[in-house]
Protein backbone atom coordinates (compact mmCIF):
# COMPACT_ATOMS: atom_id res chain seq x y z
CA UNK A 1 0.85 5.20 3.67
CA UNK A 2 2.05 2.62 1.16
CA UNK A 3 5.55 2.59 2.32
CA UNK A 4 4.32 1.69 5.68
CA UNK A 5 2.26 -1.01 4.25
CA UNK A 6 5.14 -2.26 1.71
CA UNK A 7 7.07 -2.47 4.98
CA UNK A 8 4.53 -4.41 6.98
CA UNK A 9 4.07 -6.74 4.02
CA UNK A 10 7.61 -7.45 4.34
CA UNK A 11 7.34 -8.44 7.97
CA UNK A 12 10.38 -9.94 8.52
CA UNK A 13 12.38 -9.76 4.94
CA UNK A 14 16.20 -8.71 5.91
CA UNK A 15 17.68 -8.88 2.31
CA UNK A 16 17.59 -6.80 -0.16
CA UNK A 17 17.54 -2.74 -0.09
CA UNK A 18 14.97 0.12 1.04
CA UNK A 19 15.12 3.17 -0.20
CA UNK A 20 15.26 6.93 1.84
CA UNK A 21 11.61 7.41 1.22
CA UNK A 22 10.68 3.70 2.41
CA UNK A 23 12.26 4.31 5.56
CA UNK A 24 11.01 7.28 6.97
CA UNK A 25 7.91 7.30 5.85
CA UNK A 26 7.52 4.22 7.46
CA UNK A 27 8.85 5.90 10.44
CA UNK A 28 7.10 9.00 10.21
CA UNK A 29 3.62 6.56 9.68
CA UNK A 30 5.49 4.37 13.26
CA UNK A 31 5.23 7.21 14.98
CA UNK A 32 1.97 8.80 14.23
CA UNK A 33 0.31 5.20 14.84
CA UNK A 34 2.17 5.18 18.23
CA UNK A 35 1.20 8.75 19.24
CA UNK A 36 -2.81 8.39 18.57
CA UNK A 37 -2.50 4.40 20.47
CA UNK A 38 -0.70 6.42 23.04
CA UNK A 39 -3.63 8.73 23.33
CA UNK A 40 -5.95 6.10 23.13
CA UNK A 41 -4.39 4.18 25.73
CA UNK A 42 -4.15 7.23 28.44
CA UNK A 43 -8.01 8.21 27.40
CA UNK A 44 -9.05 4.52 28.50
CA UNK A 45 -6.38 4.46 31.45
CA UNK A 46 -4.45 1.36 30.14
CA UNK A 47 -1.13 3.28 30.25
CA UNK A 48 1.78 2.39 32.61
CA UNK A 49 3.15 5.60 33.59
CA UNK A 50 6.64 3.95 34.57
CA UNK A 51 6.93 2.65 31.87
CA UNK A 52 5.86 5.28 29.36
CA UNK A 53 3.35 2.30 27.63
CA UNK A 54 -0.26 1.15 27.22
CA UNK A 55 -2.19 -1.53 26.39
CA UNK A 56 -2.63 -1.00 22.52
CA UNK A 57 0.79 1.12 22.20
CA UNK A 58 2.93 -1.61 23.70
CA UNK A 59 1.13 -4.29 21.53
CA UNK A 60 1.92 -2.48 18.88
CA UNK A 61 5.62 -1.56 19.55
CA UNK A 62 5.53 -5.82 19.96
CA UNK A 63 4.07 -6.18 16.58
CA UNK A 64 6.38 -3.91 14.54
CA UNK A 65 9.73 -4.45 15.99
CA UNK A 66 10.65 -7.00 13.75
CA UNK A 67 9.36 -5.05 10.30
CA UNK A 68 11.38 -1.96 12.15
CA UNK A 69 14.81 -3.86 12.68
CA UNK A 70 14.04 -5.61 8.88
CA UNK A 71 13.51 -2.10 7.23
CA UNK A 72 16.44 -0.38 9.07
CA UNK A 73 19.07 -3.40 7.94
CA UNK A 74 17.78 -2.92 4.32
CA UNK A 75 18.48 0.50 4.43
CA UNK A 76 21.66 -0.39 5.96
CA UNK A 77 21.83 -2.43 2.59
CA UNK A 78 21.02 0.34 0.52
CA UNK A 79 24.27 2.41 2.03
CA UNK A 80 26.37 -0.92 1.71
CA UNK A 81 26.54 -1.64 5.04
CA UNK A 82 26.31 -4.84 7.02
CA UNK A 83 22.81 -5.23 8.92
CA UNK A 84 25.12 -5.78 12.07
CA UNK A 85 25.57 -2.15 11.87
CA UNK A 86 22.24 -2.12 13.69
CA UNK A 87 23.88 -3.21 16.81
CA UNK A 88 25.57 0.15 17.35
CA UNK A 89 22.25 1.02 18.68
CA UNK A 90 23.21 -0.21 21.80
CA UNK A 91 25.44 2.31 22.02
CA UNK A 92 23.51 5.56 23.89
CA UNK A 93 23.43 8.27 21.95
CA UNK A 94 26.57 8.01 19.95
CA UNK A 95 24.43 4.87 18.35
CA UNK A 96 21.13 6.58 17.49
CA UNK A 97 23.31 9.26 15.59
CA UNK A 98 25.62 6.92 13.42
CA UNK A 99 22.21 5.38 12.45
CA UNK A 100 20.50 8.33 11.98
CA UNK A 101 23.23 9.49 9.48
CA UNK A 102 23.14 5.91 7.97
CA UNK A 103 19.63 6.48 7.28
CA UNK A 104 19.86 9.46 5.78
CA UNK A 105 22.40 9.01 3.55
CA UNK A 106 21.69 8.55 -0.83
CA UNK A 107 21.31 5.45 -1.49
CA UNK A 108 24.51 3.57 -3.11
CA UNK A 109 24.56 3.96 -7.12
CA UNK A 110 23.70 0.60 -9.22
CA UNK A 111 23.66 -2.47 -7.58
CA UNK A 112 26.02 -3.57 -4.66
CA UNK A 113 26.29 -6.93 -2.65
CA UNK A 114 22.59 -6.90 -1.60
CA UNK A 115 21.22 -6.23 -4.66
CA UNK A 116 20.15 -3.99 -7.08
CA UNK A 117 19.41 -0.25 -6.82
CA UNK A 118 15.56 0.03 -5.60
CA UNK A 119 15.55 3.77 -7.35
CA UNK A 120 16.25 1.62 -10.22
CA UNK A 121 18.81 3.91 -11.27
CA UNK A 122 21.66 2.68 -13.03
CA UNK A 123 25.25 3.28 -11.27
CA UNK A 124 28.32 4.59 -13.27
CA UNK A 125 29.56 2.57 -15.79
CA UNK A 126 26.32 0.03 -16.41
């Protein structure tokens, strides 16, 4: 819960580096929120079955999109890769995987263009 939080704190901070565990735990914490609002919202009928959104679940999808585009282009960071990366998103499916493998990936040893390691693990040779 306090790598969602750290993430939330920085709303909209797109320098710098997040580490593995920063990301999907504030993804894992995303999507539990989202699931229970979900439920929520089809319990008190404000869902929009077209569009697959309530009330409370779409505010919230509204209120975290920039801390979830801020904490995937960090981890982009952390892989030394350009935020713009992001934009192969758009891409269907072919997108979501490159990402997906982008997250998932250790993070870069010692410090790199964006700044220094967040494991705080010195690379080779420092």
């Amino acid at each position: 819960m306090n790598w969602y939080l750290k993430v939330l704190k920085n709303y909209a901070t797109f320098e710098g580096r997040a580490r593995r565990r920063e990301y999907w735990f504030f993804a894992l914490f995303y999507v539990l929120v989202f699931i229970v609002l979900l439920l929520v919202d089809g319990v008190t009928g404000t869902i929009n079955k077209e569009a697959g959104l309530g009330l409370l679940s779409g505010l919230y999808v509204l209120a975290t999109v920039i801390p979830s585009f801020a904490v995937t282009v960090r981890r982009l960071h952390d892989t030394n890769r350009s935020g713009w990366w992001l934009l192969i998103g758009f891409i269907p499916v072919v997108g979501d995987i490159v990402l997906m493998v982008f997250a998932c990936l250790d993070s870069q040893p010692g410090a790199n263009r964006f700044g220094p390691n967040p494991k705080g693990v010195p690379g080779p040779g420092t």
